[in-house]
C-alpha atoms as a PDB file:
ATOM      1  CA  UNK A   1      10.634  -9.793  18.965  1.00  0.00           C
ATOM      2  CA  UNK A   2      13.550  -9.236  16.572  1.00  0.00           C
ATOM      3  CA  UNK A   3      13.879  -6.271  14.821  1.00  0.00           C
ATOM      4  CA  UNK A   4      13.618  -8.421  11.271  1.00  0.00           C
ATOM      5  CA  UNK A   5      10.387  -9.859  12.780  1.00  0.00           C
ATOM      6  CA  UNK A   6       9.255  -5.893  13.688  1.00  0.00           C
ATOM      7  CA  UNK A   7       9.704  -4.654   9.950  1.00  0.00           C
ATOM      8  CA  UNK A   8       8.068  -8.083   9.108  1.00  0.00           C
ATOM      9  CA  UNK A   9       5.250  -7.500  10.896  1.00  0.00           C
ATOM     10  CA  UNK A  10       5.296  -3.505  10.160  1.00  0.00           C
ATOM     11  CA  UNK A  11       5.354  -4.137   6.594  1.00  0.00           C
ATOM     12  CA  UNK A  12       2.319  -6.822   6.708  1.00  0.00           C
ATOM     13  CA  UNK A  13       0.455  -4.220   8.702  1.00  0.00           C
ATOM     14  CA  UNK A  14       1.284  -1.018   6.340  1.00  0.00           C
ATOM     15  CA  UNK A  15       0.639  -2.838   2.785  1.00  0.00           C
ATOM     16  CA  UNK A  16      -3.055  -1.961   2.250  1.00  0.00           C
ATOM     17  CA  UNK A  17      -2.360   1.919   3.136  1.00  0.00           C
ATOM     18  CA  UNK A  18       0.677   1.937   1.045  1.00  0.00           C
ATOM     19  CA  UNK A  19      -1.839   0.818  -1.870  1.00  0.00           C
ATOM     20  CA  UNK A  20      -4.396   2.651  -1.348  1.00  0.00           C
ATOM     21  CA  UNK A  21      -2.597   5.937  -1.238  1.00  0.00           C
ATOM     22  CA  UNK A  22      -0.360   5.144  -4.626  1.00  0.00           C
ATOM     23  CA  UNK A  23      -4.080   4.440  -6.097  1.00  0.00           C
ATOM     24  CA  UNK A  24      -5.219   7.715  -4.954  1.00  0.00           C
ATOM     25  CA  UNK A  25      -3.207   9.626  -7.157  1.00  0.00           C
ATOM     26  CA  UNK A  26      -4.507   7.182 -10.228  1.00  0.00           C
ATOM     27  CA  UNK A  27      -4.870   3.664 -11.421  1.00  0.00           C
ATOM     28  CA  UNK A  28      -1.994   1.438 -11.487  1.00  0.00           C
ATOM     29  CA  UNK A  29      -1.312  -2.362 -12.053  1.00  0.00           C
ATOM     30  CA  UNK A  30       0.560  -4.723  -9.512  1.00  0.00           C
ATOM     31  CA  UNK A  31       4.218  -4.224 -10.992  1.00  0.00           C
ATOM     32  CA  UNK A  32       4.179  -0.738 -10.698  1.00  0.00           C
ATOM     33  CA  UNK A  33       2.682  -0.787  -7.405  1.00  0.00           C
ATOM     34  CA  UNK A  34       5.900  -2.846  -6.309  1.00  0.00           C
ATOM     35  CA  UNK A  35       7.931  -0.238  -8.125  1.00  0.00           C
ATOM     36  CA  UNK A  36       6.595   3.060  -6.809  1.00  0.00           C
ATOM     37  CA  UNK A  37       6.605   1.422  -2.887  1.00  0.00           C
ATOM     38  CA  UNK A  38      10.232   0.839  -3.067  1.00  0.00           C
ATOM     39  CA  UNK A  39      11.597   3.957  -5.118  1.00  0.00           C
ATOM     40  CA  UNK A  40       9.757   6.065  -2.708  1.00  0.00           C
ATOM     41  CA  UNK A  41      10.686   4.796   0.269  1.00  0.00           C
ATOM     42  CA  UNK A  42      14.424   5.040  -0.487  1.00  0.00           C
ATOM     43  CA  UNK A  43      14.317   0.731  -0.725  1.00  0.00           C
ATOM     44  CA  UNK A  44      13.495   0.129   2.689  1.00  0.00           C
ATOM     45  CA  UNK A  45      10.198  -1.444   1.624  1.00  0.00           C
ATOM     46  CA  UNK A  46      10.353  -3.552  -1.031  1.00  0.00           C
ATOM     47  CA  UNK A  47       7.341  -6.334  -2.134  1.00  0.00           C
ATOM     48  CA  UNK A  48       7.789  -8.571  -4.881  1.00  0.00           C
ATOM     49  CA  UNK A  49       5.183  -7.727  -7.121  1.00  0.00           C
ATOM     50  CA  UNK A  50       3.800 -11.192  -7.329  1.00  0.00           C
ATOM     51  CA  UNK A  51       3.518 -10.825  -3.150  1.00  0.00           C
ATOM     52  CA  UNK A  52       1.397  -7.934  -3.576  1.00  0.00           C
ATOM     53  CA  UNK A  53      -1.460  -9.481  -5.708  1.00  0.00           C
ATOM     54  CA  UNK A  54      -2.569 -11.679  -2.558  1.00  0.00           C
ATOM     55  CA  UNK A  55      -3.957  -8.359  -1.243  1.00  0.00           C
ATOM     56  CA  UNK A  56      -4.821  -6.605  -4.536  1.00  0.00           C
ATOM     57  CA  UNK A  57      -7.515  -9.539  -4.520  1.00  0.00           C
ATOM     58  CA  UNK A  58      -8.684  -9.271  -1.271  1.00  0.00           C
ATOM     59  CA  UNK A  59      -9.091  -5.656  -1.293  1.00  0.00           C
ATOM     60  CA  UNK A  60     -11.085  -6.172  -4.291  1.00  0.00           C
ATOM     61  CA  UNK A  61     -13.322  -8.552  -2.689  1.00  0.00           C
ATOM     62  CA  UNK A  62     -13.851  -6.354   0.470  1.00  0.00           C
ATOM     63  CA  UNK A  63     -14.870  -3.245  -2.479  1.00  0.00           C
ATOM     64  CA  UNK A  64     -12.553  -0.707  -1.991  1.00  0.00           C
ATOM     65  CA  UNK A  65     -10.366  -1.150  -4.834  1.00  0.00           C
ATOM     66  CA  UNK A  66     -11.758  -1.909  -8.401  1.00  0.00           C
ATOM     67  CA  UNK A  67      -9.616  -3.822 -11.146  1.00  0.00           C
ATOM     68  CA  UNK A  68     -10.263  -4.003 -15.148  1.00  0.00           C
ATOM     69  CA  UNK A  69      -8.333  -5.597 -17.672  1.00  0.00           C
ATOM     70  CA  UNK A  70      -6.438  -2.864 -20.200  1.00  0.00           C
ATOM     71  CA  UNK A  71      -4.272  -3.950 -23.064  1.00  0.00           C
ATOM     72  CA  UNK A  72      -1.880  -1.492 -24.784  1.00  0.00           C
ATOM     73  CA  UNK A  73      -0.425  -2.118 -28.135  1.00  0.00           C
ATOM     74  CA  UNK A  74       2.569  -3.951 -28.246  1.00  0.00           C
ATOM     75  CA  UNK A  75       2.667  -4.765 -24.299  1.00  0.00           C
ATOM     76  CA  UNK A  76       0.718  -7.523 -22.793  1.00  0.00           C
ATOM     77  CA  UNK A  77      -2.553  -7.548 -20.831  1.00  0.00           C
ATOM     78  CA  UNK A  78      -2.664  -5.834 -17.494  1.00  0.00           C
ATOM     79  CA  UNK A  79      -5.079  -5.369 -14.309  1.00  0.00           C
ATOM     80  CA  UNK A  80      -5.149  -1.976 -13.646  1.00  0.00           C
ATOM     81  CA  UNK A  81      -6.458  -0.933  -9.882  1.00  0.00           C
ATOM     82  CA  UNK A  82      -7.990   2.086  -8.421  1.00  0.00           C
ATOM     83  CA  UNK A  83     -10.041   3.366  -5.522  1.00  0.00           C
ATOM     84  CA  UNK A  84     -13.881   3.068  -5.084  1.00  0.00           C
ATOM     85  CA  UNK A  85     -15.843   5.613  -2.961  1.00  0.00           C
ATOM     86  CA  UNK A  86     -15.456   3.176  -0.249  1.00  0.00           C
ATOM     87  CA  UNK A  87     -11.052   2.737  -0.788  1.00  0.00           C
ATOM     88  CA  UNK A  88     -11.397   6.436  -0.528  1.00  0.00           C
ATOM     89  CA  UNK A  89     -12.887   6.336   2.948  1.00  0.00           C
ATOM     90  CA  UNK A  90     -10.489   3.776   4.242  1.00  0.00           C
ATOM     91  CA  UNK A  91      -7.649   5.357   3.279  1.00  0.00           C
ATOM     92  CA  UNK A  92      -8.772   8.505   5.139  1.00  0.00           C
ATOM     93  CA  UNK A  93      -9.718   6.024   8.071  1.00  0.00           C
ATOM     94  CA  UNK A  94      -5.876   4.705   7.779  1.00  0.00           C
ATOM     95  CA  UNK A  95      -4.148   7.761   7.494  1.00  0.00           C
ATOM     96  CA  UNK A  96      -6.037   8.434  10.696  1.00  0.00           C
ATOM     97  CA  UNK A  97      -5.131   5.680  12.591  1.00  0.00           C
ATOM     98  CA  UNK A  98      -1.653   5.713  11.295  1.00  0.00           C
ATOM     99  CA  UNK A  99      -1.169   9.320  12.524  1.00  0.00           C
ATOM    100  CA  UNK A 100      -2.607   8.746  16.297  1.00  0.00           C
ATOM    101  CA  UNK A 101      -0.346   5.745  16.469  1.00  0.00           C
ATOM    102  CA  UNK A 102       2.805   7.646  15.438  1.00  0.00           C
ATOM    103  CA  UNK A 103       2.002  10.508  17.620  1.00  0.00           C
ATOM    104  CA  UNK A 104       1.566   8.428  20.736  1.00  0.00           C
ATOM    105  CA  UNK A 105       4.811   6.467  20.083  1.00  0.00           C
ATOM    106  CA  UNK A 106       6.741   9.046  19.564  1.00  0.00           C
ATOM    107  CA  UNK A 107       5.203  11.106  22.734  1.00  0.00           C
ATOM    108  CA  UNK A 108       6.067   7.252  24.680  1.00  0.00           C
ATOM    109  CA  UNK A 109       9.645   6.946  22.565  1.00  0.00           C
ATOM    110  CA  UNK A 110      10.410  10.862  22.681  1.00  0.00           C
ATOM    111  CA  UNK A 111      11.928   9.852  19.194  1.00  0.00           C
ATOM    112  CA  UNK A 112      12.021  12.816  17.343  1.00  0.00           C
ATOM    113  CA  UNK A 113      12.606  12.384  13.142  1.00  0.00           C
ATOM    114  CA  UNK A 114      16.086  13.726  12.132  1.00  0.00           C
END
């Protein structure tokens, strides 16, 4: 596997707990979503924001994020998304999982962050 297939495939695998955890701090819409995920990770993860509402829906459908319609004056209409009970516990379950992975790559890699 190529290293653009890796971040590919690392990105794909990463999108629903980069969601979730922008949602836990409050309720956000699709755009900003695509925003926040780049500015905070310095560019090197970057949706388009129309890429992102693929799994907005499906997260909806599976319950663990919640949309509603809000309209603001003098800006159009826009689905704003946050956690349910049950987002809440997935993200916890992620972070988890996340964490054991890391930790037994890096004690495989001995890669140690600069």
């Amino acid at each position: 596997m190529d290293t653009h297939s890796l971040e590919r495939e690392l990105k794909r695998g990463s999108t629903e707990l980069l969601i979730l955890a922008l949602l836990e701090e409050r309720d956000r819409h699709g755009y900003e979503l695509a925003q926040l995920i780049e500015e905070r990770s310095g560019g090197a993860i970057s949706f388009h924001a129309a890429s992102l509402y693929p799994t907005l829906y499906r997260m909806e459908a599976k319950g663990v994020i919640a949309g509603r319609w809000i309209e603001k004056p003098s800006q159009r209409r826009r689905r704003y998304y946050g956690l349910t009970k049950s987002g809440e516990a997935l993200l916890a379950s992620q972070r988890s999982t996340w964490d054991r992975f890391f930790q037994a790559l890096n004690r495989v890699t001995h890669f140690r962050p600069a």
